[in-house]
Protein backbone atom coordinates (compact mmCIF):
# COMPACT_ATOMS: atom_id res chain seq x y z
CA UNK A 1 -50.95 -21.31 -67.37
CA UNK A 2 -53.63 -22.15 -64.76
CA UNK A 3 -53.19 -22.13 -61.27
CA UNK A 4 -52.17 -24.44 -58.43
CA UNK A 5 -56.20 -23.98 -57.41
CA UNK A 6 -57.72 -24.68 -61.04
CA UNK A 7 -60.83 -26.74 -60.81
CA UNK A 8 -61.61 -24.95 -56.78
CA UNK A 9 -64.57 -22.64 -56.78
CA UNK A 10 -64.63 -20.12 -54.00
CA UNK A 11 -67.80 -18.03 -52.74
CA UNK A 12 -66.74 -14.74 -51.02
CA UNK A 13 -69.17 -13.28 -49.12
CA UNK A 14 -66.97 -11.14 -47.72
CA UNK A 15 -65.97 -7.19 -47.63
CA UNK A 16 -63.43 -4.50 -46.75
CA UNK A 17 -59.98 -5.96 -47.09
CA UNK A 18 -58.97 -8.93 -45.10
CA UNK A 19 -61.89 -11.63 -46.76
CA UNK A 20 -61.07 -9.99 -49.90
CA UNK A 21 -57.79 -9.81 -49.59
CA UNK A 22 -57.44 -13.72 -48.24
CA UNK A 23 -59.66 -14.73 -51.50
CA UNK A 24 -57.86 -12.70 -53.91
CA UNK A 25 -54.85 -14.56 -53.03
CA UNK A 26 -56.54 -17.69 -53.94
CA UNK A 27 -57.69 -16.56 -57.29
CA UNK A 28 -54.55 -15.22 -58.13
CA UNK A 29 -53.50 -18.99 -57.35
CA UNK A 30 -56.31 -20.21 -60.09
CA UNK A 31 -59.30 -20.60 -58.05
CA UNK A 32 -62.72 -19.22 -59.28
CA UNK A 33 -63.89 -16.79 -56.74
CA UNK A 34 -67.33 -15.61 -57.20
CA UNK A 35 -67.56 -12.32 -54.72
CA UNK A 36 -71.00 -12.00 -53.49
CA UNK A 37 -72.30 -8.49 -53.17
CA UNK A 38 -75.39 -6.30 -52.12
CA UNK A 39 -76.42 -4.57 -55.23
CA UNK A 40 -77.24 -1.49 -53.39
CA UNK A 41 -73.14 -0.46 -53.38
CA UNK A 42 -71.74 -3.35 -52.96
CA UNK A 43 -68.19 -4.12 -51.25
CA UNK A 44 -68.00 -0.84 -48.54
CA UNK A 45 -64.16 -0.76 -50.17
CA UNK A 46 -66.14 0.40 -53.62
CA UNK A 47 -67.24 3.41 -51.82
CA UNK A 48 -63.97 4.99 -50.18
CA UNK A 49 -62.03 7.60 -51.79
CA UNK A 50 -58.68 7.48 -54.05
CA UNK A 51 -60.93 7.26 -57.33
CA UNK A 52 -60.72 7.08 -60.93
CA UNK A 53 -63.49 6.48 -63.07
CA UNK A 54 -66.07 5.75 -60.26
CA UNK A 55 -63.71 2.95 -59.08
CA UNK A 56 -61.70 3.02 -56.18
CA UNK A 57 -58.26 1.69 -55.74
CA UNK A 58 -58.61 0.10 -52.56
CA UNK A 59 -61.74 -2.53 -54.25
CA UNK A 60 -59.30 -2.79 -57.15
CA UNK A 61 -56.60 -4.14 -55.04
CA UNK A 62 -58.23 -6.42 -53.17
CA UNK A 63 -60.58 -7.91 -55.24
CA UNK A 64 -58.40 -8.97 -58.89
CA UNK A 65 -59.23 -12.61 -59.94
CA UNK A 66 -62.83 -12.32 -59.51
CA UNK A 67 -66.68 -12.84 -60.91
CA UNK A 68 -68.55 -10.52 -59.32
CA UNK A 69 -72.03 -11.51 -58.46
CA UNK A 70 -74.54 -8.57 -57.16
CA UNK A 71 -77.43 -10.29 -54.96
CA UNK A 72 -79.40 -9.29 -51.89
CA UNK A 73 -79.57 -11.70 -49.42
CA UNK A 74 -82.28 -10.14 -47.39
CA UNK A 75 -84.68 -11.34 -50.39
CA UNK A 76 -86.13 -14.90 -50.79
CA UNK A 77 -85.20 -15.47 -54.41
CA UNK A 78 -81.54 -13.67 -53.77
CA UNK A 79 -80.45 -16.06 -51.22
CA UNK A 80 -82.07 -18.97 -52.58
CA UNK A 81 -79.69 -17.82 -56.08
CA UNK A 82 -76.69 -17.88 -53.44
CA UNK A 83 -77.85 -21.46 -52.11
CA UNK A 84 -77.93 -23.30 -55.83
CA UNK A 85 -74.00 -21.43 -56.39
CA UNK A 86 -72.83 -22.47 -53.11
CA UNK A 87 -74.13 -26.35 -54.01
CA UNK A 88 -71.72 -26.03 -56.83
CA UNK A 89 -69.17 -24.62 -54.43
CA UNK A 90 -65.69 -26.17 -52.31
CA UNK A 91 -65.27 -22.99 -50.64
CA UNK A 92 -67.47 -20.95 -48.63
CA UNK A 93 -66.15 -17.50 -46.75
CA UNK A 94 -67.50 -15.14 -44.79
CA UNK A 95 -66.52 -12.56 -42.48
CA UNK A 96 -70.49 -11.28 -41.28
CA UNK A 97 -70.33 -10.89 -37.14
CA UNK A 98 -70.69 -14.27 -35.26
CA UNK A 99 -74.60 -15.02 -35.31
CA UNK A 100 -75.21 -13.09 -38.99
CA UNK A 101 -74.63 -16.39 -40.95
CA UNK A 102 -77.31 -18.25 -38.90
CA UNK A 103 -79.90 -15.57 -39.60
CA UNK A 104 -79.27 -15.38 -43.25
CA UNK A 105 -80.01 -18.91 -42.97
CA UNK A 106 -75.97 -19.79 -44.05
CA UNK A 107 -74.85 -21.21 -41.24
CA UNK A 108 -72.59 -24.15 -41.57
CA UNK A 109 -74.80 -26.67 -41.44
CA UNK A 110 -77.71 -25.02 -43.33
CA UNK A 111 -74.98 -24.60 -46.44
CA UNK A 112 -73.34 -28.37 -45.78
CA UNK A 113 -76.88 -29.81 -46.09
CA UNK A 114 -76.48 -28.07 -49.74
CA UNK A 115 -73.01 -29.37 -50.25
CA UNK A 116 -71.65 -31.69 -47.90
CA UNK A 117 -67.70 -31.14 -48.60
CA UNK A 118 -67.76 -27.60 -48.14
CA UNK A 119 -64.57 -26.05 -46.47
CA UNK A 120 -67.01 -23.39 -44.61
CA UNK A 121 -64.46 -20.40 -43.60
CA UNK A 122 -65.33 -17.85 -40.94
CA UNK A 123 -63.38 -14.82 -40.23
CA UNK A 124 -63.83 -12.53 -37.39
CA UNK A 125 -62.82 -9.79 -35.89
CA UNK A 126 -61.93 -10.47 -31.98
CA UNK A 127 -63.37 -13.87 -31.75
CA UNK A 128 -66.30 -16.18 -31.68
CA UNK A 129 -67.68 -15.79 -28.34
CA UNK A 130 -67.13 -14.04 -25.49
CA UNK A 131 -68.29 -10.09 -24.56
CA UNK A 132 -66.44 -8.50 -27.68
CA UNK A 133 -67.48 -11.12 -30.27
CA UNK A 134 -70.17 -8.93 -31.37
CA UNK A 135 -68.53 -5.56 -31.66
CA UNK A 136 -67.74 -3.82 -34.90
CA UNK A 137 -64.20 -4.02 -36.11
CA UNK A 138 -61.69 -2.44 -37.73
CA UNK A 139 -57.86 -2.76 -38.03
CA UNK A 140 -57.12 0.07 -36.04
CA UNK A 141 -58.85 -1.44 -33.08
CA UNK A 142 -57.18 -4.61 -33.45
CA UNK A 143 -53.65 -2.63 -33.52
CA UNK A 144 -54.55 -1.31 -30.36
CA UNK A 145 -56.05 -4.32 -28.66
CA UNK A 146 -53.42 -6.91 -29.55
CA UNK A 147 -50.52 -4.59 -28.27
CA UNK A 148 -48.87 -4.08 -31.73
CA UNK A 149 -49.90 -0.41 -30.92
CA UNK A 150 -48.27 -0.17 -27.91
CA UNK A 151 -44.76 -1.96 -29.92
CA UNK A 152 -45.25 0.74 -32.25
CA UNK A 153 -45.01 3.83 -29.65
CA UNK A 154 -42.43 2.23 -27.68
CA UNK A 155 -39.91 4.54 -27.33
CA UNK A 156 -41.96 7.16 -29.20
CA UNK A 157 -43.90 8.46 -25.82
CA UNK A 158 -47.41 7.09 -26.96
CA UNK A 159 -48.70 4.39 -28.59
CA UNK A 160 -48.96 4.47 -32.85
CA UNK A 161 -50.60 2.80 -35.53
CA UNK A 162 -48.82 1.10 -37.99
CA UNK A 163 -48.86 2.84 -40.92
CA UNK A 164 -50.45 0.35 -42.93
CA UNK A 165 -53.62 -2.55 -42.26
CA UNK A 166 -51.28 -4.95 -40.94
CA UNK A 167 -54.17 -6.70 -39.20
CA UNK A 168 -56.03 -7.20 -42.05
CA UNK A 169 -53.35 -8.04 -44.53
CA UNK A 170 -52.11 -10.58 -42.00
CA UNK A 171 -55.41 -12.42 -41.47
CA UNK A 172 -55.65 -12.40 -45.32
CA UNK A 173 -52.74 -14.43 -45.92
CA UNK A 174 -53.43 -16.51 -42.60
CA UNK A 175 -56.76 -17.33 -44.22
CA UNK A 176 -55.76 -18.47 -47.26
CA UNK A 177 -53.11 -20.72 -46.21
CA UNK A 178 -55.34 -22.04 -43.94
CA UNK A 179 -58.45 -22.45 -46.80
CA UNK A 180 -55.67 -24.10 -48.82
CA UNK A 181 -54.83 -26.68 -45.63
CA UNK A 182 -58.41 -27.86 -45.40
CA UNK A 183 -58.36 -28.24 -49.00
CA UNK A 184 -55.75 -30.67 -49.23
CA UNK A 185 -57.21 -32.26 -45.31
CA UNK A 186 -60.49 -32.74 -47.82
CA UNK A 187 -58.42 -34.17 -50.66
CA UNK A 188 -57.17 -36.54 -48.44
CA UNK A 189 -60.54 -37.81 -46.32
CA UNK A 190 -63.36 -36.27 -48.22
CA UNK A 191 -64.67 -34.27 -45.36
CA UNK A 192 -65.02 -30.44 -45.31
CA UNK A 193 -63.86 -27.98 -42.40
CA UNK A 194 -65.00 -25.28 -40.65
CA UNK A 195 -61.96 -23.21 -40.71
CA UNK A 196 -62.44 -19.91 -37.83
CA UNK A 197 -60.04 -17.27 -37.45
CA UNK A 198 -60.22 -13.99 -35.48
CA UNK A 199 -58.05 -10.97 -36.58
CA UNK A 200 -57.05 -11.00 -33.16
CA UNK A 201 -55.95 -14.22 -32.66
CA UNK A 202 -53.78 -13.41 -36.02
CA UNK A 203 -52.13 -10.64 -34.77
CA UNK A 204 -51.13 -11.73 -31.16
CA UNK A 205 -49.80 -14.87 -32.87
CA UNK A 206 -47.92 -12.73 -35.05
CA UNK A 207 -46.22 -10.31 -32.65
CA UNK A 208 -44.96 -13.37 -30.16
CA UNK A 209 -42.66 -14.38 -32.98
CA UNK A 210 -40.52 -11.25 -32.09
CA UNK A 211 -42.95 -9.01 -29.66
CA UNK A 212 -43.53 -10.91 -26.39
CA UNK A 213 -40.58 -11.92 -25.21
CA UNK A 214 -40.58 -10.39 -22.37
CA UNK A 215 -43.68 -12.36 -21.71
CA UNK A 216 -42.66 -15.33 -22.57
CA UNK A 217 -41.48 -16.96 -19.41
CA UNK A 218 -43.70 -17.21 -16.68
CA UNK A 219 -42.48 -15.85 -13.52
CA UNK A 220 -40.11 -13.72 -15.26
CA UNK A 221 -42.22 -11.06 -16.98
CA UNK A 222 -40.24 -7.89 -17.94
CA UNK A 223 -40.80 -4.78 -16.72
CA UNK A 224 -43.97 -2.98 -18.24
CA UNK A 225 -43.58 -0.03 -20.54
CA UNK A 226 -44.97 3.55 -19.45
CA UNK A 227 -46.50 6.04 -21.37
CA UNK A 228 -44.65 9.22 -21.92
CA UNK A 229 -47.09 11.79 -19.85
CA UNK A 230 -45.26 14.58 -22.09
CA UNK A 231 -46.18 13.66 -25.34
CA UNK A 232 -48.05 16.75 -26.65
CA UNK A 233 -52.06 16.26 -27.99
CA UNK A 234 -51.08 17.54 -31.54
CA UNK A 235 -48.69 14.21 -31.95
CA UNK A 236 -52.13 11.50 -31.92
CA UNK A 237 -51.60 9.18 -34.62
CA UNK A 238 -54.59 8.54 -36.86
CA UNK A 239 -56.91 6.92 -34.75
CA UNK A 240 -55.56 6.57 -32.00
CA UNK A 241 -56.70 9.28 -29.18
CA UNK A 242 -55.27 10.41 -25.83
CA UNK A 243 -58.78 10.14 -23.26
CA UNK A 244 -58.33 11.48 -19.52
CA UNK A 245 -56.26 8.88 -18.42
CA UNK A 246 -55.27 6.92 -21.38
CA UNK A 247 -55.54 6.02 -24.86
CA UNK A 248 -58.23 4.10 -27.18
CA UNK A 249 -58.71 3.69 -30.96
CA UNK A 250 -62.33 4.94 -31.93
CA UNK A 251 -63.04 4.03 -35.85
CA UNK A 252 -66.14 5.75 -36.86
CA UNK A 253 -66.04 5.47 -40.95
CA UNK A 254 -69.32 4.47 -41.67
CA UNK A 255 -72.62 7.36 -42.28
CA UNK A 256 -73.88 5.07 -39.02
CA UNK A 257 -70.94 4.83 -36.48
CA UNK A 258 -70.15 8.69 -37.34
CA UNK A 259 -73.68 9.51 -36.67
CA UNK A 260 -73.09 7.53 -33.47
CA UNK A 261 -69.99 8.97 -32.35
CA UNK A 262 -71.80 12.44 -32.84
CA UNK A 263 -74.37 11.26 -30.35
CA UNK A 264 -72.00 9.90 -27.41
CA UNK A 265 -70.19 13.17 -27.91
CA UNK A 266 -72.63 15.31 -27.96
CA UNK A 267 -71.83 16.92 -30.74
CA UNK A 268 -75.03 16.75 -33.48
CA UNK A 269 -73.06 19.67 -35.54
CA UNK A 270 -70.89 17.09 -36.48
CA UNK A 271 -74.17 15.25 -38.80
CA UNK A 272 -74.81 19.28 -40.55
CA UNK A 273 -71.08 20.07 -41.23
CA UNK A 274 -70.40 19.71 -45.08
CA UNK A 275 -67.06 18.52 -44.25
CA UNK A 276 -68.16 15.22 -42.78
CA UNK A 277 -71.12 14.60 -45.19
CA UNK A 278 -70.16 11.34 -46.95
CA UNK A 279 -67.60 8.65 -46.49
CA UNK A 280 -65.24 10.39 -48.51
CA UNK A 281 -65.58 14.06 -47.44
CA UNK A 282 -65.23 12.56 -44.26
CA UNK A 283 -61.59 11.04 -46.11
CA UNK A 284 -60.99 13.93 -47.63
CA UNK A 285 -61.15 15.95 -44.34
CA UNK A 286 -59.48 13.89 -42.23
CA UNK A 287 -57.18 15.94 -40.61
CA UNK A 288 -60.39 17.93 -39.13
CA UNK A 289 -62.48 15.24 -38.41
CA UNK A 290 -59.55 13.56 -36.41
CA UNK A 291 -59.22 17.34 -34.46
CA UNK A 292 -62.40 17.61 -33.41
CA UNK A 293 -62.88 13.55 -32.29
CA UNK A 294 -59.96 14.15 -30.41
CA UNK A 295 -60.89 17.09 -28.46
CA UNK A 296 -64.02 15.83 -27.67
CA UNK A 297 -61.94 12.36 -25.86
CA UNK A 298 -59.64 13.85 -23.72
CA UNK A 299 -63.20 14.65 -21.57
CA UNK A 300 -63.64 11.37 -20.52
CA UNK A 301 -61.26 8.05 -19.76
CA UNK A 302 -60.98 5.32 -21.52
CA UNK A 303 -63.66 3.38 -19.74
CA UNK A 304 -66.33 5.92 -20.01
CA UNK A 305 -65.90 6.45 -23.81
CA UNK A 306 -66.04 2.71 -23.65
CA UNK A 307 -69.44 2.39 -22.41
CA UNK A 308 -70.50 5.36 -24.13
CA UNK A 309 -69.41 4.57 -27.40
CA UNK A 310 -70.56 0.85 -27.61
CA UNK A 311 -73.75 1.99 -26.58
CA UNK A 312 -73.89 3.86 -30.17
CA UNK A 313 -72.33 0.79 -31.60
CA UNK A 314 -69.40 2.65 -32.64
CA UNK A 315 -66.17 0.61 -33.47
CA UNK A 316 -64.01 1.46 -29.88
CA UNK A 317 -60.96 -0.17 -28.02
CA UNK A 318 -58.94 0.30 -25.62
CA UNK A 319 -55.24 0.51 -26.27
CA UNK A 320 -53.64 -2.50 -24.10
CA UNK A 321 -49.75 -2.76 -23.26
CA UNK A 322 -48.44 -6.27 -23.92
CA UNK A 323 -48.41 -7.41 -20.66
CA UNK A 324 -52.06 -6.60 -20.22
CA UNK A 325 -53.13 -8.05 -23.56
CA UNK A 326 -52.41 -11.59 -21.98
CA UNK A 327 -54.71 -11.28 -19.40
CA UNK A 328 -57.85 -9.27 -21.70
CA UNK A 329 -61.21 -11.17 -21.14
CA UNK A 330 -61.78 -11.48 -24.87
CA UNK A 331 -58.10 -13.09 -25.33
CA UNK A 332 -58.55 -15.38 -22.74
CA UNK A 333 -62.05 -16.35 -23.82
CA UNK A 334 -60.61 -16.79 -27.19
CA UNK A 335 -58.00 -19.21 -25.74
CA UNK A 336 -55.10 -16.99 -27.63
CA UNK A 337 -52.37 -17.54 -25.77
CA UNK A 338 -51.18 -21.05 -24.69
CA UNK A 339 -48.83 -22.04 -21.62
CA UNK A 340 -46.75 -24.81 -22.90
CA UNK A 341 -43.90 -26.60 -20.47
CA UNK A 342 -40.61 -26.37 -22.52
CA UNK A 343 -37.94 -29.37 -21.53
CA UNK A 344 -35.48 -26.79 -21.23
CA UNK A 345 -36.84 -23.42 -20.56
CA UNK A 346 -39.55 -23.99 -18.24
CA UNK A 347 -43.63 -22.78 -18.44
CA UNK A 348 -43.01 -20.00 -21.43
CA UNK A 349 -46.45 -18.63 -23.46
CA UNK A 350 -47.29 -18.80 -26.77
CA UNK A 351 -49.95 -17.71 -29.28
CA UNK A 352 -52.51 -20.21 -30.41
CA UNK A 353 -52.35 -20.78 -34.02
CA UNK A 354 -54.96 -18.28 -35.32
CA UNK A 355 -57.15 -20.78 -37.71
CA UNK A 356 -58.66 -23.59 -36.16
CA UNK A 357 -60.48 -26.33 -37.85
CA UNK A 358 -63.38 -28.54 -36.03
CA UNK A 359 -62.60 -31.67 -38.41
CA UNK A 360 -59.41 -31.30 -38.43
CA UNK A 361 -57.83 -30.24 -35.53
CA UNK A 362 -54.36 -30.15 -34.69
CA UNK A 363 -52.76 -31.77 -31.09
CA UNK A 364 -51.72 -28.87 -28.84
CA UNK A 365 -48.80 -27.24 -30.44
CA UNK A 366 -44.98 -29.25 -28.93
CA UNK A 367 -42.64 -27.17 -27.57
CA UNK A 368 -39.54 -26.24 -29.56
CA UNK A 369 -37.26 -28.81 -29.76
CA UNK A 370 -33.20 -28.79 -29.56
CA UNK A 371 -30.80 -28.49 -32.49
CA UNK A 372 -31.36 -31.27 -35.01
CA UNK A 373 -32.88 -33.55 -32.20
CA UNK A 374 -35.23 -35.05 -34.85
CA UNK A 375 -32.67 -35.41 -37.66
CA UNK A 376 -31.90 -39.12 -37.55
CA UNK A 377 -35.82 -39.91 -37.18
CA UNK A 378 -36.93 -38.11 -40.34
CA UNK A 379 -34.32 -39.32 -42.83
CA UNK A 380 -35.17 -42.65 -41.60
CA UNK A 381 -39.02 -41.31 -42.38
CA UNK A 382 -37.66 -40.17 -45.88
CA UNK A 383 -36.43 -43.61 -46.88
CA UNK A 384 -32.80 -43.05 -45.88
CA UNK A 385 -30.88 -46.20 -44.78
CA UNK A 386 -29.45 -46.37 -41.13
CA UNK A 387 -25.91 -46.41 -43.09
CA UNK A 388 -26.51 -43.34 -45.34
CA UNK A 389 -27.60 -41.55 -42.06
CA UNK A 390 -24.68 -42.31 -40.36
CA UNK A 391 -22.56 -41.12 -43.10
CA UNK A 392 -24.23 -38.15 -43.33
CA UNK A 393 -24.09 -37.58 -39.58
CA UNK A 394 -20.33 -38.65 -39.94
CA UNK A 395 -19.51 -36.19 -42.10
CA UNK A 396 -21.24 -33.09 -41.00
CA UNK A 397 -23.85 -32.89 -43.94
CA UNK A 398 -26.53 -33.51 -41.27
CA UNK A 399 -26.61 -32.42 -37.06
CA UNK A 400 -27.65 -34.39 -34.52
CA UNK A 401 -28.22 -33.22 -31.29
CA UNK A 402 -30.93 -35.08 -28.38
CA UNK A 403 -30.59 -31.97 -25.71
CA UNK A 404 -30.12 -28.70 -25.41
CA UNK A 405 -31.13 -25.52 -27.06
């Protein structure tokens, strides 16, 4: 049977795992997703190890329910090939870094000139603007950024990783409900969106469901966690390293950002060690590679591999508590975090839903409201009489309740 999306054709310019990931979910739903790739190896994902066959399993589980389509943009007649699909397009999504798209010449307005309904989707990796909207990504360095690091090590001594992308996976399905919202906002008007959402944004939205409370009322912060000075060097968690006075995720994975990690280390034995040759040698000796990266960072703090390590344009961040992820440039530049005035509970703080559409845009989120304070108002909205409400109020089927919590 065909799916909810039949008749929706997607173009995925994306890579790695939370673009593919976000549009995989929407072809598994019916949509036709054409994935656009470089023909020079394609999707990074293709490239990593865990192989069979000359295919890896990480492209072949994030990238089911897909045409595949192999052209280089950096060529005239490749990207004017990608302009006539997208004209045939209702989805466009990309996850290049903020400013990419408008050099390509596929920025939103250059592809809505082509097709003027287009739901153009961006995804990023800490924002849009702001000091770290232009630095490389990856999910380790959102872990440690949005504080889900620090959730993970509390009680553990030092901040850990979950053991699994959660970042990425998260902004995945965050995209595509949000792709699917513009959708039906198009449906309804006939006017596309420009749907943005930062892996970021994503996370800290998802940890104050359960994570922030005690940042949640303003004036009453809780106590901030400490680090356990004791933990021993031989317990660092994959990616995350212990510096001089701290901890930071570093995620060099690329022939590139290892190159350049190598370089603000000085350590250039690091490019002729057979070990660390390829992507997945570098996989396959992981345990080593993560030795000798951490060694090298316990020479320096946090700030100074900062600066040294974005000056190689290697993927860096530092690991933030919760308390201090509220107040991070690049969250408050991102407008993350909202300070709503509850009725009941005074000034509290809440995460900014992650995807937010130009066209579209939502009021400021309302504050949580009381026990079935609304329940009379929408059955009267559903087409219930005033009698049949007051039965069901009557009788306990239904709650009713204007105050309180």
């Amino acid at each position: 049977m065909a799916g909810p999306l039949q008749g929706i054709r997607i173009v995925d310019a994306t890579s790695m795992i939370a673009g593919p990931m976000a549009t995989m979910i929407l072809g598994d739903q019916g949509a036709d997703v054409i994935k656009i790739e470089n023909p020079r190896g394609g999707d990074h994902s293709r490239q990593v190890a865990g192989r069979r066959a000359g295919w890896s399993a990480s492209f072949l589980q994030n990238n089911r329910s897909k045409r595949s389509v192999a052209l280089d943009l950096k060529r005239a007649e490749g990207l004017e090939a990608l302009r006539e699909i997208l004209r045939t397009a209702d989805v466009f999504v990309q996850n290049w870094r903020p400013g990419v798209a408008d050099r390509l010449g596929l920025s939103e307005a250059s592809v809505r000139a082509l097709r003027p309904d287009i739901v153009y989707v961006s995804i990023a990796g800490f924002g849009f603007e702001g000091d770290w909207a232009e630095r490389p990504v990856y999910d380790p360095l959102i872990q440690a950024l949005s504080g889900l690091a620090a959730v993970q090590g509390q009680g553990r001594g030092r901040p850990n990783l979950v053991r699994t992308i959660v970042p990425d996976k998260v902004t995945a399905i965050q995209a595509s409900q949000a792709i699917t919202a513009a959708l039906l906002a198009r449906a309804r008007t006939g006017q596309g969106d420009h749907v943005r959402l930062s892996m970021l944004d994503t996370i800290v939205a998802f940890l104050f469901a359960s994570d922030f409370t005690g940042q949640t009322f303003v004036g009453d912060e809780a106590v901030e966690e400490t680090w356990d000075e004791e933990s021993g060097a031989q317990d660092y968690v994959e990616l995350i390293y212990e510096t001089a006075d701290g901890f930071m995720a570093v995620s060099a994975h690329t022939d590139k950002t290892w190159a350049g990690l190598s370089r603000a280390t000085a350590r250039p034995d690091w490019l002729e060690d057979p070990r660390f040759a390829s992507v997945e040698a570098r996989e396959t000796n992981k345990a080593a590679r993560m030795a000798l990266t951490q060694e090298s960072l316990r020479a320096d703090t946090t700030a100074g591999w900062m600066d040294r390590l974005r000056a190689e344009d290697v993927p860096c961040a530092p690991v933030l508590r919760r308390s201090e992820v509220i107040d991070h440039p690049q969250v408050t530049t991102n407008g993350t975090i909202l300070q709503l005035d509850h009725p009941g509970a005074g000034p509290i703080r809440s995460a900014r839903p992650p995807a937010r559409f130009d066209t579209h845009a939502p009021d400021q989120p309302a504050p949580a409201r009381g026990l079935g304070a609304d329940t009379r108002a929408v059955l009267a909205e559903a087409g219930l009489a005033d009698g049949d409400i007051a039965a069901l109020l009557a009788s306990g089927a239904a709650a009713e309740e204007e105050s309180g919590p």
